[in-house]
Protein backbone atom coordinates (compact mmCIF):
# COMPACT_ATOMS: atom_id res chain seq x y z
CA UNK A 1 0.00 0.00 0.00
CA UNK A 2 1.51 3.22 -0.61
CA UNK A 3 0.06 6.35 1.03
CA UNK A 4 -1.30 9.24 -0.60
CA UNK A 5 0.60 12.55 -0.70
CA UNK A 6 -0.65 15.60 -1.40
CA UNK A 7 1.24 18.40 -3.56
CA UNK A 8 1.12 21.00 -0.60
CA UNK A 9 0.91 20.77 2.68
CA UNK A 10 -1.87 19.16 4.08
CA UNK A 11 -4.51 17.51 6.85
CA UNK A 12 -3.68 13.77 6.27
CA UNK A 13 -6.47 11.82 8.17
CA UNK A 14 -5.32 8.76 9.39
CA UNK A 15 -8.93 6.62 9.94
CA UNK A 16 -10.23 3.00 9.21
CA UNK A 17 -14.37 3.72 8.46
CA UNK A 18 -14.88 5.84 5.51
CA UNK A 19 -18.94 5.28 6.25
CA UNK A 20 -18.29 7.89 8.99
CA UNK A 21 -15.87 10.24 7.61
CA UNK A 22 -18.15 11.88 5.34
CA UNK A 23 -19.46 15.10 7.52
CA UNK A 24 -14.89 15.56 8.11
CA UNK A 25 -14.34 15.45 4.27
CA UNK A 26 -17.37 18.11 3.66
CA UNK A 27 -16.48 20.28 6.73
CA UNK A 28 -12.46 20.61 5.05
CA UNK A 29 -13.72 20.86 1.77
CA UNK A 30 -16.45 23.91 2.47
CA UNK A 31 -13.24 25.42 4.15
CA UNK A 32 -10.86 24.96 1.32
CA UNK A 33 -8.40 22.95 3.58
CA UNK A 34 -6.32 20.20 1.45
CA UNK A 35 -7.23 16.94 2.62
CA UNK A 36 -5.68 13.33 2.24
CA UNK A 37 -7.14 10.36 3.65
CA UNK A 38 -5.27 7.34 4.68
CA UNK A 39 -7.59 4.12 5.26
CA UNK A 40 -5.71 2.42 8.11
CA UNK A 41 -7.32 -1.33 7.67
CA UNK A 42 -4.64 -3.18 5.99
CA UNK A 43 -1.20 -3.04 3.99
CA UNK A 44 2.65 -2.28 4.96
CA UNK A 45 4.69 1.40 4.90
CA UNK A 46 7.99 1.79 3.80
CA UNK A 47 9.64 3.10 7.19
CA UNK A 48 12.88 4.39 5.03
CA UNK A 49 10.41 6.40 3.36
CA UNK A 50 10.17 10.36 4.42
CA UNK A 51 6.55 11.32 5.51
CA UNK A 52 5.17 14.32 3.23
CA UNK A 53 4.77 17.45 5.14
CA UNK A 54 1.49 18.14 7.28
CA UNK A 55 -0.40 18.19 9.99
CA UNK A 56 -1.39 14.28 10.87
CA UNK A 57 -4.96 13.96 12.38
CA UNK A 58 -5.45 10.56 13.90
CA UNK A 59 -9.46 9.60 13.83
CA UNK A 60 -9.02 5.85 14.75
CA UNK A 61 -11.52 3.89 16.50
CA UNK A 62 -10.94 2.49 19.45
CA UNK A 63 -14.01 0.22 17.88
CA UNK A 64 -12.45 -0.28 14.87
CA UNK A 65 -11.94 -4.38 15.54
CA UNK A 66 -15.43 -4.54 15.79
CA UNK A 67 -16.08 -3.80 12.47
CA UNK A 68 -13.03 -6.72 11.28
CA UNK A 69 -10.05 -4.25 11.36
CA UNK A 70 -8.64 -6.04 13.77
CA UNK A 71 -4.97 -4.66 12.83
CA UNK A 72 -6.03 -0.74 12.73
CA UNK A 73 -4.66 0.01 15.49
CA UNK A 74 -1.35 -1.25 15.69
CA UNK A 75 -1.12 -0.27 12.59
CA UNK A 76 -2.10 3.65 13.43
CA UNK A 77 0.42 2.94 16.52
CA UNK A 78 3.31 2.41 13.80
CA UNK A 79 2.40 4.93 11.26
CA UNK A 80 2.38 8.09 14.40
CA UNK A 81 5.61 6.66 15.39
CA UNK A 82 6.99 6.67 12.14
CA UNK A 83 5.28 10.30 11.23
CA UNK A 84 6.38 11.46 14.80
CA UNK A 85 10.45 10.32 14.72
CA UNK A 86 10.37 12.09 11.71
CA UNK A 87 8.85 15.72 13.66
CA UNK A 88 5.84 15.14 11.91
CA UNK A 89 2.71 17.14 13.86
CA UNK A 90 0.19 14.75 14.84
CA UNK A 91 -3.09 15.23 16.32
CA UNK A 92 -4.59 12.43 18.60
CA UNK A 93 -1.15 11.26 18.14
CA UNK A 94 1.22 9.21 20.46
CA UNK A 95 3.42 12.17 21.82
CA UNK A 96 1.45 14.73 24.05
CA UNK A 97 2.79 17.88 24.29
CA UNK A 98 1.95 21.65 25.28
CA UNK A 99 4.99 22.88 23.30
CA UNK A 100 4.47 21.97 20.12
């Protein structure tokens, strides 16, 4: 799987049910804000690979097994790690911090 990059900098939503993304996509787009989605439910990431620039909003479900992605999570564990050694900003992400 290779993940989506936008040509300028971006909100990259990491989530695993598109069914209830829908009001997120329409509420970025009526604001003009570029927006890539990454589907979390399956597939590997090159970790020698350089994350594009961004802001990284995590929208996981803590349900998300429930629904047969039983991997999502780990899976969003790896990928905020991997955006986050690299200085990446997350949101929802794994590093909490009041000075970023």
């Amino acid at each position: 799987m290779t993940l989506a990059r936008s040509a300028s900098p971006a909100v990259y939503a990491l989530h695993e049910n598109p069914d209830w993304f829908g009001p997120f996509r329409d509420a970025f787009e009526a604001e003009g804000v570029p927006l890539v989605e990454w589907l979390l439910v399956d597939g590997v990431i090159d970790l020698d690979e350089v994350p594009p620039e961004g802001v990284f909003w995590s929208r996981i479900s803590a349900s998300s097994h429930t629904r047969g992605h039983l991997r999502s999570k780990d899976y969003t564990r790896s990928v905020l790690s991997w955006l986050e050694s690299h200085g990446r900003r997350t949101v929802n992400g794994r590093v909490c911090s009041n000075s970023r």
